[in-house]
N, C-alpha and C. Protein backbone atom coordinates (compact mmCIF):
# COMPACT_ATOMS: atom_id res chain seq x y z
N UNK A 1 0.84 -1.19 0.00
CA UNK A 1 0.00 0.00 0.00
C UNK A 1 0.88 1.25 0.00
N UNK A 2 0.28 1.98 -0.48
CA UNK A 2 0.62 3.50 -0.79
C UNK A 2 1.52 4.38 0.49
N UNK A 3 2.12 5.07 0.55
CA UNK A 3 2.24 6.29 2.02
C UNK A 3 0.93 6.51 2.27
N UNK A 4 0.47 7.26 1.16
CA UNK A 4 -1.10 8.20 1.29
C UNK A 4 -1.95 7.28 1.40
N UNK A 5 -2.17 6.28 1.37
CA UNK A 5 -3.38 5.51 1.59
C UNK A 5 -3.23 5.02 2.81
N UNK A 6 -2.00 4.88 3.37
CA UNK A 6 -1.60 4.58 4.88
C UNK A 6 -2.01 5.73 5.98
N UNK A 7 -1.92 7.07 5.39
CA UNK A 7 -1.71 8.23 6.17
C UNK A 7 -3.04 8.31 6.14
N UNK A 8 -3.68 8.22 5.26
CA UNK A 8 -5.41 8.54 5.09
C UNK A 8 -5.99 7.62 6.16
N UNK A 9 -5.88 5.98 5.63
CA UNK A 9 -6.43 5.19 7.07
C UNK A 9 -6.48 5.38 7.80
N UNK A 10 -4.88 5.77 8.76
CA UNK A 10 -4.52 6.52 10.05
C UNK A 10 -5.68 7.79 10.51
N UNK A 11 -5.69 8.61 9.63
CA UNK A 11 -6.78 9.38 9.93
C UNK A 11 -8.00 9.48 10.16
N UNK A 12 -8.38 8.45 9.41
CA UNK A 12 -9.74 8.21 9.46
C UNK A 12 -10.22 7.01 10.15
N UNK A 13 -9.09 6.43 10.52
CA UNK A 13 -9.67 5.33 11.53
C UNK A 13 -9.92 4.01 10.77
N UNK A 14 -9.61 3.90 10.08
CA UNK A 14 -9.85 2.47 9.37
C UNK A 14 -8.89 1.78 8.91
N UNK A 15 -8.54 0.56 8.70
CA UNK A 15 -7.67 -0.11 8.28
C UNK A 15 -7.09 -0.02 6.53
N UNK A 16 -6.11 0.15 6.03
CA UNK A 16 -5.83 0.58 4.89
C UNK A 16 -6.59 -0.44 3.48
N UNK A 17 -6.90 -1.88 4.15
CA UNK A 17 -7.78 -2.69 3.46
C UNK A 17 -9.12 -2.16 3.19
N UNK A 18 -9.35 -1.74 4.44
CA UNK A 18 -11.18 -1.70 4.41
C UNK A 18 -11.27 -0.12 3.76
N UNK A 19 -10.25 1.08 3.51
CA UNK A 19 -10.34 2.24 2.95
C UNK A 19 -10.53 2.21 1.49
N UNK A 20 -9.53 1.23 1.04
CA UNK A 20 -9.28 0.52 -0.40
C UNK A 20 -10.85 0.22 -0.81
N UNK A 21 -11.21 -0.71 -0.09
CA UNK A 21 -12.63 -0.97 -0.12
C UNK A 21 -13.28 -0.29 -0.61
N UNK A 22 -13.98 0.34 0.31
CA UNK A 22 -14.57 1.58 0.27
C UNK A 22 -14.46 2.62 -0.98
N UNK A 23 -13.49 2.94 -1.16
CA UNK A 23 -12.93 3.70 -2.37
C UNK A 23 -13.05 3.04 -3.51
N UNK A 24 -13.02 1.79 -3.64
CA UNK A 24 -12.84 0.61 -5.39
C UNK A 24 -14.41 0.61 -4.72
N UNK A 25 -15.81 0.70 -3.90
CA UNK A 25 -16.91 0.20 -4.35
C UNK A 25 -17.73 1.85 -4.29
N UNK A 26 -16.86 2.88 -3.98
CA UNK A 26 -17.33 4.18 -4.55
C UNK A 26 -18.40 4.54 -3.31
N UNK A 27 -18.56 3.78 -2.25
CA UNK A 27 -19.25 4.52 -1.22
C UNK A 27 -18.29 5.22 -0.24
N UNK A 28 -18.28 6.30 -1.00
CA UNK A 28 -17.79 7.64 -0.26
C UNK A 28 -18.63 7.97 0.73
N UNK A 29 -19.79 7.84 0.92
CA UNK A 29 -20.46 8.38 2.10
C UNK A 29 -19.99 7.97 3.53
N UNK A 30 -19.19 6.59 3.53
CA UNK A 30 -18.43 6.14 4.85
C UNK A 30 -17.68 6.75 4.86
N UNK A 31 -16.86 7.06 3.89
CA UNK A 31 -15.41 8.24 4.16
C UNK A 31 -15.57 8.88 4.45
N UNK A 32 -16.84 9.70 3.83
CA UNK A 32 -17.48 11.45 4.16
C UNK A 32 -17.75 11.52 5.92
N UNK A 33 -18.43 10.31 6.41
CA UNK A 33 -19.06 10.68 7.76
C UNK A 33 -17.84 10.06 8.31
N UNK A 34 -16.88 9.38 8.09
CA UNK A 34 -15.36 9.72 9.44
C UNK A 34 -15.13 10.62 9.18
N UNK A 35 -14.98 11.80 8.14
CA UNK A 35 -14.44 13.01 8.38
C UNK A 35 -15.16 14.06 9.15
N UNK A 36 -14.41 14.93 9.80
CA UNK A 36 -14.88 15.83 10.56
C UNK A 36 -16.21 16.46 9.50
N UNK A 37 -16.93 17.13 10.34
CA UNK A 37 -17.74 18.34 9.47
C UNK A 37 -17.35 19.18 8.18
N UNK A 38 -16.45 20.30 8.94
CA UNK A 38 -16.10 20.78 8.30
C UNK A 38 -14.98 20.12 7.02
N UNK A 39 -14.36 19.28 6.92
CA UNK A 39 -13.33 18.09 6.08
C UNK A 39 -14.30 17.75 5.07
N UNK A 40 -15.34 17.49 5.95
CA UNK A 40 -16.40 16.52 4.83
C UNK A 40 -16.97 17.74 4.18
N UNK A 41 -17.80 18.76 4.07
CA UNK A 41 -17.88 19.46 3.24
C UNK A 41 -16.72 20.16 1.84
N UNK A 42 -15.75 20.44 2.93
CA UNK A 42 -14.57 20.73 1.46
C UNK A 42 -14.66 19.69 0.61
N UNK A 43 -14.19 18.59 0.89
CA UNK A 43 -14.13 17.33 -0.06
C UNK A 43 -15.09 17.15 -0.52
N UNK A 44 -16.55 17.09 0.13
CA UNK A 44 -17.61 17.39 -1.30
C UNK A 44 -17.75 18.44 -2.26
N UNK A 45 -17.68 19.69 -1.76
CA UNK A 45 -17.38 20.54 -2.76
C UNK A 45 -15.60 20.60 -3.68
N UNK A 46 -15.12 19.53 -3.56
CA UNK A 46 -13.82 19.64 -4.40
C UNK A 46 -14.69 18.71 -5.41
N UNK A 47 -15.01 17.69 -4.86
CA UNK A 47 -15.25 16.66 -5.25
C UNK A 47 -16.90 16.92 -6.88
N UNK A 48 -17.26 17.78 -6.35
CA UNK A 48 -18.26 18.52 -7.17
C UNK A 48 -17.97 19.76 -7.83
N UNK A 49 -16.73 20.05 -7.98
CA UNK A 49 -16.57 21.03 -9.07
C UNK A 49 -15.27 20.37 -9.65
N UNK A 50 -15.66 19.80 -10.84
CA UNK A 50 -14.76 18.91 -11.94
C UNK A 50 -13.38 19.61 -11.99
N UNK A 51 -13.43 20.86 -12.34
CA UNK A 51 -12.04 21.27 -12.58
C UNK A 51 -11.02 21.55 -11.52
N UNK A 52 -11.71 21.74 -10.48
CA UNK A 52 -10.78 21.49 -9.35
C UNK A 52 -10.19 20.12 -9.24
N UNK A 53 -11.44 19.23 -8.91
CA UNK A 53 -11.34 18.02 -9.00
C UNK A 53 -10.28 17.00 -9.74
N UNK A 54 -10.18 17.51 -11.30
CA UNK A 54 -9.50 17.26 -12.45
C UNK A 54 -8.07 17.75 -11.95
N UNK A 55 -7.83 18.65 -11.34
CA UNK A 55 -6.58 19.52 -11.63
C UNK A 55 -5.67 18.38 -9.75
N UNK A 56 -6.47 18.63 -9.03
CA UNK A 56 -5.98 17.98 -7.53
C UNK A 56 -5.57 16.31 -8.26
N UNK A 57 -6.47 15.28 -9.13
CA UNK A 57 -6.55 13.94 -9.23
C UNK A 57 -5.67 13.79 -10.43
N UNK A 58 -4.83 15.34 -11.02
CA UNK A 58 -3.85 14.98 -11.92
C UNK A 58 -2.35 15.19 -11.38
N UNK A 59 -2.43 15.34 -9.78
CA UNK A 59 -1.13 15.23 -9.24
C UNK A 59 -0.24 13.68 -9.42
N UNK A 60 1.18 13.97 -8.87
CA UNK A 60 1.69 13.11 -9.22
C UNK A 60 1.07 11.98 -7.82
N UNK A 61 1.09 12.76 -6.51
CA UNK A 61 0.47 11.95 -5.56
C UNK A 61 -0.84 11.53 -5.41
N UNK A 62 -1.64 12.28 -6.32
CA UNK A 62 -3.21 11.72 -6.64
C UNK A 62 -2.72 10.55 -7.38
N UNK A 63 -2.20 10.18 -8.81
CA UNK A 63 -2.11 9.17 -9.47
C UNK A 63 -1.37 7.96 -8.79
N UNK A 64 -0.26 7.99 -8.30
CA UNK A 64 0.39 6.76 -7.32
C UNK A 64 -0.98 6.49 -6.35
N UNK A 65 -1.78 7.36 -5.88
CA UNK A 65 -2.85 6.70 -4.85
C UNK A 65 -3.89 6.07 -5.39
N UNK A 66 -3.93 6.52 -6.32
CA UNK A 66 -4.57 6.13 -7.45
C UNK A 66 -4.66 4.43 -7.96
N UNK A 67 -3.38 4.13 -8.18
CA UNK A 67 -2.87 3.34 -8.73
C UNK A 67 -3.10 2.57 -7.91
N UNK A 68 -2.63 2.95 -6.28
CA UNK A 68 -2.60 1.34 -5.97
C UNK A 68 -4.10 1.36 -5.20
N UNK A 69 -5.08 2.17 -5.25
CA UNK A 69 -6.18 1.49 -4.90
C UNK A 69 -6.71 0.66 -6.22
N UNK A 70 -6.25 1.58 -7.06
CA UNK A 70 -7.38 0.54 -8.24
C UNK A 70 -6.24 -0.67 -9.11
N UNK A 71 -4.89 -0.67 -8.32
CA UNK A 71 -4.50 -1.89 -9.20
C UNK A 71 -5.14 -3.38 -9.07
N UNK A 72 -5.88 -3.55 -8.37
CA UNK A 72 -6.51 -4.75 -8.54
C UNK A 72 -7.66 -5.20 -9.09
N UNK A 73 -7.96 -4.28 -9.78
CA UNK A 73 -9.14 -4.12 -11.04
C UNK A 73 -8.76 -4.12 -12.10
């Protein structure tokens, strides 16, 4: 697994398996409600305006996190 997918678990309280999860079956709403309030709103509004969205998920550390959640698809 990733740094960032390690550091993210850590944060959010979940095991880096069950985040993976979560993320490859697209229910974000478990991610959304471990994050704080205020966390969880930014990230929906990043997450809902494409070009932000587009521009953050074309980093080099968006794509490596990227990668290894969805290399097993």
């Amino acid at each position: 697994m990733s740094k960032y997918m390690n550091i993210a678990s850590e944060k959010l309280g979940v095991s880096p398996d069950k985040l993976k999860n979560m993320a490859q079956s697209g229910n974000l709403d478990e991610i959304l409600n471990k994050l704080k309030p205020e966390d969880s709103k930014k990230l929906q509004q990043i997450l809902s305006n494409k070009d932000v969205a587009k521009s953050i998920f074309s980093s080099p550390q968006a794509q490596n996190l990227l990668k290894s959640l969805f290399k097993d698809k």
